[in-house]
PDB file of N, CA and C in Angstrom:
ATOM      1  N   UNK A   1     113.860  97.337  95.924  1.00  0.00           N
ATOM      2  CA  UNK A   1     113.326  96.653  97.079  1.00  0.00           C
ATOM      3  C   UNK A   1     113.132  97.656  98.215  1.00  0.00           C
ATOM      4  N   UNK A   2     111.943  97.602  99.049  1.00  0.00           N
ATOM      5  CA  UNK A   2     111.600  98.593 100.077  1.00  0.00           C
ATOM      6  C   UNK A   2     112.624  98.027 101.343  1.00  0.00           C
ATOM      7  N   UNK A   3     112.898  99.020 101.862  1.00  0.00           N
ATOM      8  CA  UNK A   3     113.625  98.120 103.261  1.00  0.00           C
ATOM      9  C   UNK A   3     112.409  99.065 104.501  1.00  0.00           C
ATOM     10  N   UNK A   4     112.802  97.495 104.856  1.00  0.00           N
ATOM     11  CA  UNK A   4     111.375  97.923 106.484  1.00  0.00           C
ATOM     12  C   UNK A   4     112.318  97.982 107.853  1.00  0.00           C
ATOM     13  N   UNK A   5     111.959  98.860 108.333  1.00  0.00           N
ATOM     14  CA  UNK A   5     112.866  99.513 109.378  1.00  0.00           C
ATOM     15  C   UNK A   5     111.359  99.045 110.399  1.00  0.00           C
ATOM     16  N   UNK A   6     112.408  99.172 111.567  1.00  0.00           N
ATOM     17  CA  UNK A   6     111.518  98.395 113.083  1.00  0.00           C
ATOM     18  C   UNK A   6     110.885  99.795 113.568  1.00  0.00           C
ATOM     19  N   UNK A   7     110.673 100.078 113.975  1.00  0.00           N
ATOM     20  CA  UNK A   7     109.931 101.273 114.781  1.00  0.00           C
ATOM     21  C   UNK A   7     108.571 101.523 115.194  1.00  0.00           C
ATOM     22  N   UNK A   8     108.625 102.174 115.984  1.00  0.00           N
ATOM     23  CA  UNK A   8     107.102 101.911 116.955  1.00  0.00           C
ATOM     24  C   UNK A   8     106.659 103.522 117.039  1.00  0.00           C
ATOM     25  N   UNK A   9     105.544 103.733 117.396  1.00  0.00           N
ATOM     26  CA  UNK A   9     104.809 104.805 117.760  1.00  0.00           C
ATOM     27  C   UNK A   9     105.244 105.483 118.806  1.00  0.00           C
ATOM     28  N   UNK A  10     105.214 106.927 118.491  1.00  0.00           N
ATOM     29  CA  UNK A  10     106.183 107.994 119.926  1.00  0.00           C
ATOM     30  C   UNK A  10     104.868 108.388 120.247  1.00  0.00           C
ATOM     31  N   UNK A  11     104.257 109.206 119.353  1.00  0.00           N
ATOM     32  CA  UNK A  11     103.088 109.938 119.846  1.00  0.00           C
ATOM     33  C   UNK A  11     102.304 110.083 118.813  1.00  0.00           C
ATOM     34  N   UNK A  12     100.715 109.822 118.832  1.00  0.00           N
ATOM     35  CA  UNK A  12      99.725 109.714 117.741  1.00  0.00           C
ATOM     36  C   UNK A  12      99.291 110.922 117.860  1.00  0.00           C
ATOM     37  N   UNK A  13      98.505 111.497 116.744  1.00  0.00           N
ATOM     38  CA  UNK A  13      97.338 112.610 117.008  1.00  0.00           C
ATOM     39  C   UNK A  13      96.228 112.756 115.986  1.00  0.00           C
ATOM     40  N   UNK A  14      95.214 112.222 116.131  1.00  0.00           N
ATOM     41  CA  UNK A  14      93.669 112.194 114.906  1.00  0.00           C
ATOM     42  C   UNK A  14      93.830 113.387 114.478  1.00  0.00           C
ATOM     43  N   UNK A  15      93.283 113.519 113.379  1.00  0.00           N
ATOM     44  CA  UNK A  15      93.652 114.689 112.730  1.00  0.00           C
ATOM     45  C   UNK A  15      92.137 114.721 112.085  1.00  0.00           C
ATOM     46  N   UNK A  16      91.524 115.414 111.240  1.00  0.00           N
ATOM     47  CA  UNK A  16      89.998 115.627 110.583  1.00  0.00           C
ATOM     48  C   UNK A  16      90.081 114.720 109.852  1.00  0.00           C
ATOM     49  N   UNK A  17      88.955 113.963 108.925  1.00  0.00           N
ATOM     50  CA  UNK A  17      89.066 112.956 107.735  1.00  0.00           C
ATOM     51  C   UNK A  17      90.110 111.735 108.425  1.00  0.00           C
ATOM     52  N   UNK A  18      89.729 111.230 109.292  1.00  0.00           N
ATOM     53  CA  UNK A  18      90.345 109.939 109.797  1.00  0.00           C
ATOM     54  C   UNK A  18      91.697 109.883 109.317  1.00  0.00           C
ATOM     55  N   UNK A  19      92.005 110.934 109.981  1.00  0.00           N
ATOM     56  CA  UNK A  19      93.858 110.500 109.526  1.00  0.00           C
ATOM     57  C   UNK A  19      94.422 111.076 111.081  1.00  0.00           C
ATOM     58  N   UNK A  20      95.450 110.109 110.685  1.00  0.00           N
ATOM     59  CA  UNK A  20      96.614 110.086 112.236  1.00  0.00           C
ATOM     60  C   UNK A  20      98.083 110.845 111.854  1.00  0.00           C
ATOM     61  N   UNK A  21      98.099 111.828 112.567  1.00  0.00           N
ATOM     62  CA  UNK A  21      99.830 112.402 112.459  1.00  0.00           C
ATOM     63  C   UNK A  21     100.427 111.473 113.602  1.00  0.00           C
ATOM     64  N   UNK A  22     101.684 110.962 113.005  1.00  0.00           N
ATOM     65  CA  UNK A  22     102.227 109.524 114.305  1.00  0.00           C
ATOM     66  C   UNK A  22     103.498 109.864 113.950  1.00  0.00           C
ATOM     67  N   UNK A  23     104.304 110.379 115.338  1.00  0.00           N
ATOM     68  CA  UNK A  23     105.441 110.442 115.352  1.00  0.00           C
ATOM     69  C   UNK A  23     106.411 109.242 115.822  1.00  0.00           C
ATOM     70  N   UNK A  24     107.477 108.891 114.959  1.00  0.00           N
ATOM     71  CA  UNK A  24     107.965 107.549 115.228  1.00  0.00           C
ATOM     72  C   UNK A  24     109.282 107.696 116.399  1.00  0.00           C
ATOM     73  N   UNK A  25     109.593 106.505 116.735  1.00  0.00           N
ATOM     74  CA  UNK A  25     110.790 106.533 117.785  1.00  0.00           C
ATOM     75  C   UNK A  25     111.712 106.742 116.934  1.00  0.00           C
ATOM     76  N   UNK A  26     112.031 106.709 115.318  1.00  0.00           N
ATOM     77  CA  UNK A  26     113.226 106.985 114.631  1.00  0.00           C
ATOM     78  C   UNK A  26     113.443 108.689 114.135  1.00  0.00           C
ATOM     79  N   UNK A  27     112.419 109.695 114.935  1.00  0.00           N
ATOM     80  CA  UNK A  27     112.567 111.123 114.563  1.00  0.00           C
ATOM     81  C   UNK A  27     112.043 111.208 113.401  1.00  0.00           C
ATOM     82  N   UNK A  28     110.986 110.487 113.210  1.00  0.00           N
ATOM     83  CA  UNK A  28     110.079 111.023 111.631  1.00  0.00           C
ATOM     84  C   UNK A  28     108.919 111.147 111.828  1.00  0.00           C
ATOM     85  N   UNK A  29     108.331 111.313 111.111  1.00  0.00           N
ATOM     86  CA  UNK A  29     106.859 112.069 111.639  1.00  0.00           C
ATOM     87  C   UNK A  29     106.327 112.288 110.232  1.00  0.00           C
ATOM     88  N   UNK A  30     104.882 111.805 110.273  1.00  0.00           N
ATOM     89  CA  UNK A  30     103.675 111.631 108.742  1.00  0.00           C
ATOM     90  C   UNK A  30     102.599 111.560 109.158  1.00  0.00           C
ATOM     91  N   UNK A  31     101.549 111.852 107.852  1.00  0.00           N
ATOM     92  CA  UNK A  31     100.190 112.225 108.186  1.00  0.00           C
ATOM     93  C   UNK A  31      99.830 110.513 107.251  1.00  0.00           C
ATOM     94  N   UNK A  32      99.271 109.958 108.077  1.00  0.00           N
ATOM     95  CA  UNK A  32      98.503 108.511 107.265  1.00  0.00           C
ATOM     96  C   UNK A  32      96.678 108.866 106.999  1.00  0.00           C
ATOM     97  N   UNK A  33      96.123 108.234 106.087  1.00  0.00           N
ATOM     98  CA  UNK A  33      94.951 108.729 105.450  1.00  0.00           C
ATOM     99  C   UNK A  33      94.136 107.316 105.938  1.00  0.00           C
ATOM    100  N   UNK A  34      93.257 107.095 106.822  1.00  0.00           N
ATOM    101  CA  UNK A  34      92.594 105.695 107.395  1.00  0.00           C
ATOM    102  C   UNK A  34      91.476 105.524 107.065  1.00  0.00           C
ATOM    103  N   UNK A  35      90.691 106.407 105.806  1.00  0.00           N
ATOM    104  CA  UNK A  35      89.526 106.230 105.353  1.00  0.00           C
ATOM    105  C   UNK A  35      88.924 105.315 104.956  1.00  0.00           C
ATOM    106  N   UNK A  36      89.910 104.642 103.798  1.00  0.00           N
ATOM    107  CA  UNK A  36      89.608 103.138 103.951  1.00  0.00           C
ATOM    108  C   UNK A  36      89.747 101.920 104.789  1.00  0.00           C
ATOM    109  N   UNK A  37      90.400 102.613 105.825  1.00  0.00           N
ATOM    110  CA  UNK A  37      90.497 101.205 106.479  1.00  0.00           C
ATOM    111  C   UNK A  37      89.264 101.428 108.130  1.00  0.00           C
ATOM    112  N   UNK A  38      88.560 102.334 108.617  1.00  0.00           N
ATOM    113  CA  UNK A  38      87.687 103.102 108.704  1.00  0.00           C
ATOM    114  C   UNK A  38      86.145 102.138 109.022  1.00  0.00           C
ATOM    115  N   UNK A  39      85.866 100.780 109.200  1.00  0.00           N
ATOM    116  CA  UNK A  39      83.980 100.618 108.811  1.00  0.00           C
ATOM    117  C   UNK A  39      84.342  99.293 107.779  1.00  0.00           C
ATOM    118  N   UNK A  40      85.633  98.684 108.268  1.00  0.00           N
ATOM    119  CA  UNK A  40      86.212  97.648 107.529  1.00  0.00           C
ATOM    120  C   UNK A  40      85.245  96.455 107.554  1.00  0.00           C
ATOM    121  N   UNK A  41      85.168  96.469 109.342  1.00  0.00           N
ATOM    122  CA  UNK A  41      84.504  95.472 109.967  1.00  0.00           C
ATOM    123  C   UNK A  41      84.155  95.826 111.299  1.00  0.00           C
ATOM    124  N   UNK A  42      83.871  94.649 112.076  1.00  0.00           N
ATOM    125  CA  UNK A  42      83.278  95.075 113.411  1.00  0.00           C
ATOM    126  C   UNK A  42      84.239  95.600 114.362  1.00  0.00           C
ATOM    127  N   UNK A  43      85.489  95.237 113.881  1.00  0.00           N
ATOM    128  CA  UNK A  43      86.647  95.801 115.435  1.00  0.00           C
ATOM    129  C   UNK A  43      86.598  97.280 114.581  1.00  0.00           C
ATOM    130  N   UNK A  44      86.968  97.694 113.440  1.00  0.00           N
ATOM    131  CA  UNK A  44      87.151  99.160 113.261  1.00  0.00           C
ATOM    132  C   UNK A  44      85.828 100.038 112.817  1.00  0.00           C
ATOM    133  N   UNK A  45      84.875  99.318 112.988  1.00  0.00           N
ATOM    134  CA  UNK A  45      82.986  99.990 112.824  1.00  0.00           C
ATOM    135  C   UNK A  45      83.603 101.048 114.021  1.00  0.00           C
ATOM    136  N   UNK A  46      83.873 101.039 114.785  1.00  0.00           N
ATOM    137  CA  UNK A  46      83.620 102.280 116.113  1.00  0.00           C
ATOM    138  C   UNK A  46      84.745 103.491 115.489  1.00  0.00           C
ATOM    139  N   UNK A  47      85.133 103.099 115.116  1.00  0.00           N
ATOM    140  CA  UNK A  47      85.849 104.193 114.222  1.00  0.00           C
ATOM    141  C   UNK A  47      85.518 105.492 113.296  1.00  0.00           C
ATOM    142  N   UNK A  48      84.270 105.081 112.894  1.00  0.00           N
ATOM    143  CA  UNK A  48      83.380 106.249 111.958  1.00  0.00           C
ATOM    144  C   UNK A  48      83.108 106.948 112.620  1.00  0.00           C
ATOM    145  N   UNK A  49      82.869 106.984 113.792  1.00  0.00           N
ATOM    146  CA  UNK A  49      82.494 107.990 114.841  1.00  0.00           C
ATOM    147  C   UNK A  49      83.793 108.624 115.361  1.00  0.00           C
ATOM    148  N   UNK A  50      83.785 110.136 114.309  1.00  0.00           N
ATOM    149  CA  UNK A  50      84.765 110.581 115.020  1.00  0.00           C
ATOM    150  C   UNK A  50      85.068 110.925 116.692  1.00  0.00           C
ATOM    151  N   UNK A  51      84.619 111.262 117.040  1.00  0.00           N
ATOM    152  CA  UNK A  51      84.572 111.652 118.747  1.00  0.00           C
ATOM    153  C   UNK A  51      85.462 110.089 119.181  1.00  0.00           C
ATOM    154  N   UNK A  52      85.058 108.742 118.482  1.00  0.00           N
ATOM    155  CA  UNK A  52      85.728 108.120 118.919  1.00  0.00           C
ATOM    156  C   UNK A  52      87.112 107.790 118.348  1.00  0.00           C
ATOM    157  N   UNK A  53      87.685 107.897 117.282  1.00  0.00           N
ATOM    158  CA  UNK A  53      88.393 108.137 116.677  1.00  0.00           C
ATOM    159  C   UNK A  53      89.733 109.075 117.070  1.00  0.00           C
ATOM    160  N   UNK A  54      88.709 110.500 117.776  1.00  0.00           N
ATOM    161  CA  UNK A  54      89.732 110.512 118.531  1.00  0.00           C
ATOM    162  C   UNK A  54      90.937 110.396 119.460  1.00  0.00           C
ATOM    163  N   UNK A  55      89.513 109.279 119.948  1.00  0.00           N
ATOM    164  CA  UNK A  55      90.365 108.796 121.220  1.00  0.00           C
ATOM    165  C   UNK A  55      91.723 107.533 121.071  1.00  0.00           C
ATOM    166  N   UNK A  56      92.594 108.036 119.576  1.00  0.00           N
ATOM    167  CA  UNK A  56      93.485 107.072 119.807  1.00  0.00           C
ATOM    168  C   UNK A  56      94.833 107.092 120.733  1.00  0.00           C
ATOM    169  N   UNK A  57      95.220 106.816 121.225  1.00  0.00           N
ATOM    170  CA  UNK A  57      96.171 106.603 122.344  1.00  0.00           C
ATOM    171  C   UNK A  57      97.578 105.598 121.767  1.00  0.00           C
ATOM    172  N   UNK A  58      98.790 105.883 122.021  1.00  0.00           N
ATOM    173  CA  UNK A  58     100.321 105.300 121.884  1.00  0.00           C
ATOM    174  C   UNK A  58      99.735 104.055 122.752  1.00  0.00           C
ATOM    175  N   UNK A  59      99.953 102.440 122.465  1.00  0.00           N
ATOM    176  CA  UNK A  59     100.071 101.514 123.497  1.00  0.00           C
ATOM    177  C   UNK A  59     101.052 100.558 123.097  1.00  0.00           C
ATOM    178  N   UNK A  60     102.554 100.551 124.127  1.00  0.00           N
ATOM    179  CA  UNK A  60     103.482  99.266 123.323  1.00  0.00           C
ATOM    180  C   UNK A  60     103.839 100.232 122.228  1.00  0.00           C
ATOM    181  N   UNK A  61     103.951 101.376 121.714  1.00  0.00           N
ATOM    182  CA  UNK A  61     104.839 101.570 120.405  1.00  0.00           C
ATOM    183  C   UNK A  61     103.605 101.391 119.246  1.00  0.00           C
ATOM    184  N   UNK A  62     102.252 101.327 119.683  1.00  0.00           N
ATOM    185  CA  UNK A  62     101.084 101.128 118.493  1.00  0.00           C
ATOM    186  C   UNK A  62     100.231 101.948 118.158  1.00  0.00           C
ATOM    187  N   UNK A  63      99.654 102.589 117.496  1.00  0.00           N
ATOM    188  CA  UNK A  63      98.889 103.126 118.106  1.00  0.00           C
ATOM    189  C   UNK A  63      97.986 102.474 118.229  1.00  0.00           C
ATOM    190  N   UNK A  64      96.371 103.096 118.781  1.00  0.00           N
ATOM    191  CA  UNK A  64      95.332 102.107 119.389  1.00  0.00           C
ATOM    192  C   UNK A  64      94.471 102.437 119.807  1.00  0.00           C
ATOM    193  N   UNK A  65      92.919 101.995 119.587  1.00  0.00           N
ATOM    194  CA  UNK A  65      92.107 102.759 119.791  1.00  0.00           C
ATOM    195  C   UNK A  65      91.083 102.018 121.114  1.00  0.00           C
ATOM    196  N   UNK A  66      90.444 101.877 121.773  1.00  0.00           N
ATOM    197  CA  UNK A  66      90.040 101.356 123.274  1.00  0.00           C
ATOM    198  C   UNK A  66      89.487 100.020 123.001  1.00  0.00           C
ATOM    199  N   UNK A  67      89.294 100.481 122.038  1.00  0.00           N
ATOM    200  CA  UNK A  67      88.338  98.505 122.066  1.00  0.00           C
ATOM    201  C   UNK A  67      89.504  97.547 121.378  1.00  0.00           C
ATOM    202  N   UNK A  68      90.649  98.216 121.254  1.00  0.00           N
ATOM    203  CA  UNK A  68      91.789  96.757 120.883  1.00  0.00           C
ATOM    204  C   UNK A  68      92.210  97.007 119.095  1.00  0.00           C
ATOM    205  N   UNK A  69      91.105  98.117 118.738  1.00  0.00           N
ATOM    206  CA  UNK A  69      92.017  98.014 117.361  1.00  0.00           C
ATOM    207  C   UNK A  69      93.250  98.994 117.004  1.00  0.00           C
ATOM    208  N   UNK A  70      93.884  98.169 116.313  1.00  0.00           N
ATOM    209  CA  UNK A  70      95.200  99.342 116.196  1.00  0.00           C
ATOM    210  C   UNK A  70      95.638  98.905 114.827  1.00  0.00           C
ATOM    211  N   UNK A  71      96.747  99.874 114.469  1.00  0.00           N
ATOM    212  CA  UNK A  71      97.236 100.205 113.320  1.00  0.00           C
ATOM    213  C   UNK A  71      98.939  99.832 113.315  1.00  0.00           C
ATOM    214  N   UNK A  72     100.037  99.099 112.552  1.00  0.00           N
ATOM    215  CA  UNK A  72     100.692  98.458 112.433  1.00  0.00           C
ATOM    216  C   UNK A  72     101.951  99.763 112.148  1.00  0.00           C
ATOM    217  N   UNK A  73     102.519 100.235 113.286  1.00  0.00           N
ATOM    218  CA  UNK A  73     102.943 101.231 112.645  1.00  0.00           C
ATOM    219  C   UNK A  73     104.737 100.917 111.753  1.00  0.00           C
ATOM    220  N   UNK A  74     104.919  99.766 111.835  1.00  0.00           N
ATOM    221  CA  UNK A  74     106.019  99.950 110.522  1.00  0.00           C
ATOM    222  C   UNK A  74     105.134  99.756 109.190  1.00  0.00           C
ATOM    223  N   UNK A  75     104.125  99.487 108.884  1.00  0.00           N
ATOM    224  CA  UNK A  75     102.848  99.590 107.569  1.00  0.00           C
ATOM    225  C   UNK A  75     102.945 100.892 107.771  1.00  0.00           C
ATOM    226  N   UNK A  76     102.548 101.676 108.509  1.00  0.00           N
ATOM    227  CA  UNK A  76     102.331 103.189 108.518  1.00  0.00           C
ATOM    228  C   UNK A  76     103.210 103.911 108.026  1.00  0.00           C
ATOM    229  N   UNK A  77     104.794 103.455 108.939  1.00  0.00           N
ATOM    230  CA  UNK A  77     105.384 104.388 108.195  1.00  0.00           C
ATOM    231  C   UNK A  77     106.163 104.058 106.784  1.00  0.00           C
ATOM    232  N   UNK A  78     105.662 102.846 106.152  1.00  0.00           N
ATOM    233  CA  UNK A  78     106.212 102.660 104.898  1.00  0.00           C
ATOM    234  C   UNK A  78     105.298 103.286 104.180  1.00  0.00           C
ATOM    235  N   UNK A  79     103.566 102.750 104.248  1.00  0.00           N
ATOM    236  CA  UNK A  79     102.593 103.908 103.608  1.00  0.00           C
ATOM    237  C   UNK A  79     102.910 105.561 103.470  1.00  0.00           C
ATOM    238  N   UNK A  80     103.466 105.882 104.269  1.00  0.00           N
ATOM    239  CA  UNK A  80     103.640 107.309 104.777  1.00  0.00           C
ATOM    240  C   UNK A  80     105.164 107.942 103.980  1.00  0.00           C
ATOM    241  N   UNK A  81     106.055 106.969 103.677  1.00  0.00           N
ATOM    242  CA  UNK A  81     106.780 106.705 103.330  1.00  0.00           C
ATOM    243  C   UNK A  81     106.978 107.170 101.624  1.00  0.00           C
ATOM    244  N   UNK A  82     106.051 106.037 100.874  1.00  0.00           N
ATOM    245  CA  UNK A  82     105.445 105.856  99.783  1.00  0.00           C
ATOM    246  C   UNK A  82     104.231 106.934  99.400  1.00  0.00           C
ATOM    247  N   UNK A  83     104.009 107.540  99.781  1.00  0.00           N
ATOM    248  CA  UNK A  83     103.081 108.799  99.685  1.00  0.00           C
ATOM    249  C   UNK A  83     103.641 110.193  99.881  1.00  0.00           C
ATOM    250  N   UNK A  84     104.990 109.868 100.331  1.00  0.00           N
ATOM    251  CA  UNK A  84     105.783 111.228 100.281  1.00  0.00           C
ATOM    252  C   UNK A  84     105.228 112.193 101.270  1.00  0.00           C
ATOM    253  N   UNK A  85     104.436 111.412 103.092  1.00  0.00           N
ATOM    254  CA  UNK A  85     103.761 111.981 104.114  1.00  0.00           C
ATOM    255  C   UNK A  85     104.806 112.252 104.823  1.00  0.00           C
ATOM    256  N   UNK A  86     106.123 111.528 104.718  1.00  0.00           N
ATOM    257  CA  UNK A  86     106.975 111.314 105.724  1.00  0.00           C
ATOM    258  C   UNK A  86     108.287 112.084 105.866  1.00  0.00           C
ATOM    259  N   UNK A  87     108.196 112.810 107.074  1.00  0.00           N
ATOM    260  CA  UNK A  87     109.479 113.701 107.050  1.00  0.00           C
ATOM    261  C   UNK A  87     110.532 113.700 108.379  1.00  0.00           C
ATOM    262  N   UNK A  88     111.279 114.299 108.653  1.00  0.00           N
ATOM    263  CA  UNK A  88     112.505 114.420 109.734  1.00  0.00           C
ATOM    264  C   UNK A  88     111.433 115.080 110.740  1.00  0.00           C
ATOM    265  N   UNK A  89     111.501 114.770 112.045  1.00  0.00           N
ATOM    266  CA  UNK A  89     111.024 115.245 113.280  1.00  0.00           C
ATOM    267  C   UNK A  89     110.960 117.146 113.097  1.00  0.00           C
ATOM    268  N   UNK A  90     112.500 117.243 112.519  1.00  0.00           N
ATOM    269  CA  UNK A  90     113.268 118.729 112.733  1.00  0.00           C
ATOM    270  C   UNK A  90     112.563 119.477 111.589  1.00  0.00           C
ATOM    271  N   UNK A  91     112.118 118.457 110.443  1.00  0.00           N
ATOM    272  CA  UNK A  91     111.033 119.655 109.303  1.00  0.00           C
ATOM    273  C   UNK A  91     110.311 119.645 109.377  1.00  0.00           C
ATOM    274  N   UNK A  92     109.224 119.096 110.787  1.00  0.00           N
ATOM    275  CA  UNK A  92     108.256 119.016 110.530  1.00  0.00           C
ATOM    276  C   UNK A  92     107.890 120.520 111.256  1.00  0.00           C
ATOM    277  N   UNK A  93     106.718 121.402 110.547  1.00  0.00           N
ATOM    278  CA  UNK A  93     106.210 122.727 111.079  1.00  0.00           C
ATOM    279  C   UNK A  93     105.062 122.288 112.375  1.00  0.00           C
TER     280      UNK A  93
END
C-alpha cells in the first residue's frame, strides 16, 4: 500500500520538455515529466507554449500557472516518488 504524505510546494522551477523540479516542504525534491498532461484541455492549452510554462509560480503550497491551472503536489510527489525522481533536499546536486 502507498502511503500519501501531506505536503505542499516550497519552490517550483520549469525545466525543458515541460517538466517541473518542485521542492517540497518535507526536504525532498524531484523532477515530474507534464507532457502528457500539457494540451489536455482548455485550462492547460496555454501550457504548450513554453515561454508560458515558464511562468509557473509556488501559490498556497501548489504550484500554478496564471490562468488558475495547477498541479496537485502530493500526486507529484507520489509520481516522483514511483519513478525513482525523488530525492533528500541534501542529495540533491
Amino acid at each position: 500500500m502507498t502511503e500519501i504524505r501531506m505536503v505542499e510546494a516550497r519552490r517550483v522551477r520549469a525545466l525543458d520538455g515541460y517538466r517541473l523540479e518542485i521542492v517540497f516542504d518535507d526536504d525532498t525534491v524531484g523532477v515530474i515529466d507534464l507532457t502528457d498532461f500539457v494540451g489536455l484541455g482548455e485550462v492547460t492549452e496555454p501550457l504548450r507554449d513554453p515561454a508560458y510554462f515558464r511562468r509557473v509560480f509556488v501559490e498556497m503550497g501548489t504550484p500554478t500557472w496564471p490562468n488558475g491551472c495547477n498541479i496537485d503536489p502530493i500526486n507529484a510527489q507520489m509520481t516522483m516518488r514511483e519513478a525513482g525522481t525523488l530525492r533528500a533536499v541534501s542529495a540533491a546536486v
